[in-house]
Protein backbone atom coordinates (compact mmCIF):
# COMPACT_ATOMS: atom_id res chain seq x y z
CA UNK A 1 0.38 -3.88 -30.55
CA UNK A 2 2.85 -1.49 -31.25
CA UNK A 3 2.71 0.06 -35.11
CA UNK A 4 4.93 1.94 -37.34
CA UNK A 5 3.32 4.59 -37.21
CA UNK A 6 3.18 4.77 -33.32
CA UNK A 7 6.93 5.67 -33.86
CA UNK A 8 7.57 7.31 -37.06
CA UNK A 9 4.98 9.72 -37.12
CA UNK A 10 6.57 11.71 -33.86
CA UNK A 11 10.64 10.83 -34.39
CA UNK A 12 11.46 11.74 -30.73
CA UNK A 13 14.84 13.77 -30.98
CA UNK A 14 17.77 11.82 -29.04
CA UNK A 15 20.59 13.32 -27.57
CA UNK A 16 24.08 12.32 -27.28
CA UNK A 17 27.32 13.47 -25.79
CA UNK A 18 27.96 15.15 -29.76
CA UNK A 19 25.03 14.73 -31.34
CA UNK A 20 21.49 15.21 -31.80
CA UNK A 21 19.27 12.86 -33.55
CA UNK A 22 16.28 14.46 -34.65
CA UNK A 23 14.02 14.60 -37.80
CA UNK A 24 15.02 16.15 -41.53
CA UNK A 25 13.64 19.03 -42.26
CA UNK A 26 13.98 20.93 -45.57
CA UNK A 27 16.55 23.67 -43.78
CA UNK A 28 19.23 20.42 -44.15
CA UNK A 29 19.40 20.85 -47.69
CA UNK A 30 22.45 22.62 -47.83
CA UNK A 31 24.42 20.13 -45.29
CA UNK A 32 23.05 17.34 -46.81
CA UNK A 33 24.14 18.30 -50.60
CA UNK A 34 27.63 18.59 -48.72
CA UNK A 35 27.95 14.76 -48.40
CA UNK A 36 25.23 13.91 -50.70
CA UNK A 37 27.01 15.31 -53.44
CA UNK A 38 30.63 13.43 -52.29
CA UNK A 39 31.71 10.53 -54.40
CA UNK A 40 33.28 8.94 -51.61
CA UNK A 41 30.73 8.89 -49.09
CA UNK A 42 27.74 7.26 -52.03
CA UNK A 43 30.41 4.49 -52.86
CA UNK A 44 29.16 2.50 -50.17
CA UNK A 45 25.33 3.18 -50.54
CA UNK A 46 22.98 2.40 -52.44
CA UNK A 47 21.74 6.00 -53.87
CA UNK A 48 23.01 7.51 -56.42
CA UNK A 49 26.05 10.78 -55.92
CA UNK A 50 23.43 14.02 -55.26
CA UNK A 51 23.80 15.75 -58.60
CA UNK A 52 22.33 18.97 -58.01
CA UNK A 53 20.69 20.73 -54.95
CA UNK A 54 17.62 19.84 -56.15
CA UNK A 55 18.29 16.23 -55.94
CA UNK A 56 18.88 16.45 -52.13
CA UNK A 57 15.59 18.68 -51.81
CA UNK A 58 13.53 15.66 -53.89
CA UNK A 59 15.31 13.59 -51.14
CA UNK A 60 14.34 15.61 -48.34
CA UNK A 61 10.83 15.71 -49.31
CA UNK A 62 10.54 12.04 -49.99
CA UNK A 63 11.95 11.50 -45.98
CA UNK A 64 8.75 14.21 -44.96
CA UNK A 65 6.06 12.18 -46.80
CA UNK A 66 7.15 9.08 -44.45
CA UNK A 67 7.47 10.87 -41.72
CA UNK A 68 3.63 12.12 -42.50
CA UNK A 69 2.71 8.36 -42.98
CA UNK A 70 4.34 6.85 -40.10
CA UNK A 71 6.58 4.91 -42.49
CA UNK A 72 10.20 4.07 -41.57
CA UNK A 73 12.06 7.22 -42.26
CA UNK A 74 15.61 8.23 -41.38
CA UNK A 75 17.40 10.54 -37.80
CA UNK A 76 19.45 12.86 -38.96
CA UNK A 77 22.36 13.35 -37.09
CA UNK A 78 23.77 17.05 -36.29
CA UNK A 79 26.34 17.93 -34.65
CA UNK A 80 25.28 20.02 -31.30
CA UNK A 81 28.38 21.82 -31.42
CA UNK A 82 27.76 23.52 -35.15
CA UNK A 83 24.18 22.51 -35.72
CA UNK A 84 25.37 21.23 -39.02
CA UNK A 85 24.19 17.99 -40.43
CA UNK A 86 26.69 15.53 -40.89
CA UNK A 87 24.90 12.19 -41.84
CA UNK A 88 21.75 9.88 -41.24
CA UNK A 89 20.79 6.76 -39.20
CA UNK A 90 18.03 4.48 -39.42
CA UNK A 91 16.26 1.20 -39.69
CA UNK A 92 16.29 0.70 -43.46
CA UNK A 93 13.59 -2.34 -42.75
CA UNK A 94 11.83 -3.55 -39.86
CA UNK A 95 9.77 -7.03 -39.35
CA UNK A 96 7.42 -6.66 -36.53
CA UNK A 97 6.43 -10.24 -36.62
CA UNK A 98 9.63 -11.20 -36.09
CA UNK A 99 10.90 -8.42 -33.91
CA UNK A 100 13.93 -7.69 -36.02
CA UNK A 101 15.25 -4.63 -37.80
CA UNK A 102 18.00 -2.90 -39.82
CA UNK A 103 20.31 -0.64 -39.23
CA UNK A 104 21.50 1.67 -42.12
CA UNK A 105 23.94 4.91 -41.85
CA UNK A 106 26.19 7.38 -43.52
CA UNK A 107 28.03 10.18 -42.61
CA UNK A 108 29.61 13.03 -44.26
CA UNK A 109 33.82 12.19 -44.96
CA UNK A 110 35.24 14.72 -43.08
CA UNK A 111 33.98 12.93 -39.46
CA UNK A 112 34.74 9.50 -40.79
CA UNK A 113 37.05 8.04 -37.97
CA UNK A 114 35.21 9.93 -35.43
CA UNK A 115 33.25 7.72 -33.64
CA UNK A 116 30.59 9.13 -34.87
CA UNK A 117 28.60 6.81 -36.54
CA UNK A 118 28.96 4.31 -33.14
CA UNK A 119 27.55 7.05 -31.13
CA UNK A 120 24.56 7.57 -33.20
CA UNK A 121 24.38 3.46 -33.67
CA UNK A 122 24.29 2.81 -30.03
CA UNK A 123 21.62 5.19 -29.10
CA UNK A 124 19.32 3.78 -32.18
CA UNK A 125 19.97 -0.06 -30.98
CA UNK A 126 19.32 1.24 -27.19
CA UNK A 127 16.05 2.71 -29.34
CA UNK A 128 15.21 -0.05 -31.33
CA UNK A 129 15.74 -2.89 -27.94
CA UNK A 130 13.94 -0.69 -25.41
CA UNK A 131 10.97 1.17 -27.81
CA UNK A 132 10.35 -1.11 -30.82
CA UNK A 133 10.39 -4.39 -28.66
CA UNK A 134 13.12 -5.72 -31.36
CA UNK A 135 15.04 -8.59 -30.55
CA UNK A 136 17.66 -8.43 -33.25
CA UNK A 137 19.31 -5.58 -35.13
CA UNK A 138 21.19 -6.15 -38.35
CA UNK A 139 23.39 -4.41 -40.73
CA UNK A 140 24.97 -5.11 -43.67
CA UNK A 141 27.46 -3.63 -46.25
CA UNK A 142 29.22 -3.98 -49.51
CA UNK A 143 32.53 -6.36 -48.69
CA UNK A 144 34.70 -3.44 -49.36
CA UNK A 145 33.57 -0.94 -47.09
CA UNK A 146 35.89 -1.43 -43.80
CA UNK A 147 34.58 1.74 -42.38
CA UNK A 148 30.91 0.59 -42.23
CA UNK A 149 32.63 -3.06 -40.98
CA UNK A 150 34.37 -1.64 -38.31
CA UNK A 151 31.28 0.43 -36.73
CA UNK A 152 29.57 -2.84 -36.75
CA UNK A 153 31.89 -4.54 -34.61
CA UNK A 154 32.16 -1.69 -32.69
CA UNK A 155 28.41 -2.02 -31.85
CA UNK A 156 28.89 -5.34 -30.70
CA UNK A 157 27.67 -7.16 -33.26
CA UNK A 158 28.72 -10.74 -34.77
CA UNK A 159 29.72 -11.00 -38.07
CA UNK A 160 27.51 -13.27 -39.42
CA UNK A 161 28.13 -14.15 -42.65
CA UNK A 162 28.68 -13.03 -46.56
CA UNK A 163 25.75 -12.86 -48.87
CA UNK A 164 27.13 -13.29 -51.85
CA UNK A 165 25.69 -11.29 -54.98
CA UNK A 166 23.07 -10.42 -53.04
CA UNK A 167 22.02 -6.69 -54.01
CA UNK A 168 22.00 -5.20 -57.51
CA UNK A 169 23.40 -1.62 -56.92
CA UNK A 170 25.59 0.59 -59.00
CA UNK A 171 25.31 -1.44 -61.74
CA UNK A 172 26.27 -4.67 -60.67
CA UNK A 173 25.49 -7.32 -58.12
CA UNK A 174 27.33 -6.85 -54.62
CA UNK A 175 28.48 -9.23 -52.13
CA UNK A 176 27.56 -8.34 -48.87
CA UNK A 177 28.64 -8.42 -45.58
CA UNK A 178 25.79 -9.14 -42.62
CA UNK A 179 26.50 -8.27 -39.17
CA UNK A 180 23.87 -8.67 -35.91
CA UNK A 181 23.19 -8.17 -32.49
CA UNK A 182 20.56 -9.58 -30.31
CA UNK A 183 18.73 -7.67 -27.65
CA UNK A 184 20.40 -9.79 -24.77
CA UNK A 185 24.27 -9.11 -26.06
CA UNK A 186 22.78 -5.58 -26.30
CA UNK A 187 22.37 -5.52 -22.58
């Protein structure tokens, strides 16, 4: 039976036309504070703007305890070209019982409308269908972020529905959006 841990403790590194996917390490601080620390890009999320470097470092540590632990724990995604790191993907949850997982991202503004975010997205689903035996993938995001909507669909998955105040973040309760594919529309 395949565990967690089995996967998370050794992140394998994936490699893309662009990008690399590969672990955190505390060396990303800098990048990361870049988009961290950008207003526009934490709209959409549910952490809180990066105040300080420090914050991002707290961050950073927090992703190496899981990845000691074997726990669900975030790609980063650099760009091969600069080395620079320009975002995260993951699965923000995953239900082995039911073979289902979800997929959570964000990338720094200045490659929004890049296709970034869908090249890093299909290489994770490819991951998630092929290595983690999943048999649906999920995402979801506030109503008003398009740009998250659009990657979605451009992943192939179904919109599925609206959950309506259905996460408290920022202060208030947000309506969500839900979006899925299934490992056979994957294929």
């Amino acid at each position: 039976m395949l565990e967690m841990k089995d996967i998370f403790m050794n992140l394998p590194t994936i490699e893309t036309n662009r990008l690399l996917l590969r672990k955190i390490t505390i060396e990303d601080a800098e990048d990361m504070f870049q988009y961290g620390s950008d207003e526009e890009v934490s709209r959409f999320v549910t952490w809180d703007t990066h105040q300080t470097l420090e914050d991002t470092k707290e961050f950073i540590q927090f992703v190496l305890t899981k990845y000691e632990n074997g726990d669900l724990a975030p790609w980063g995604i650099v760009r091969k070209e600069t080395n620079e790191l320009i975002g995260t993907i993951d699965f923000v949850s995953w239900h082995l019982n039911h073979k289902t997982a979800e997929l959570g991202y964000v990338i720094a503004k200045k490659y929004w409308g890049q296709g970034i975010a869908t090249e890093a997205g299909k290489e994770i689903l490819n991951y998630g269908f092929k290595n983690m035996n999943l048999v649906r993938i999920q995402a979801r995001c506030f109503v008003e972020n398009g740009g998250s909507e659009r990657v979605m669909k451009k992943l192939g998955m179904s919109y599925e529905g609206t959950l309506r105040k259905s996460m408290f973040a920022k202060g208030k309760h947000r309506d969500l959006n839900v979006y899925a594919i299934l490992k056979e529309e994957f294929e």
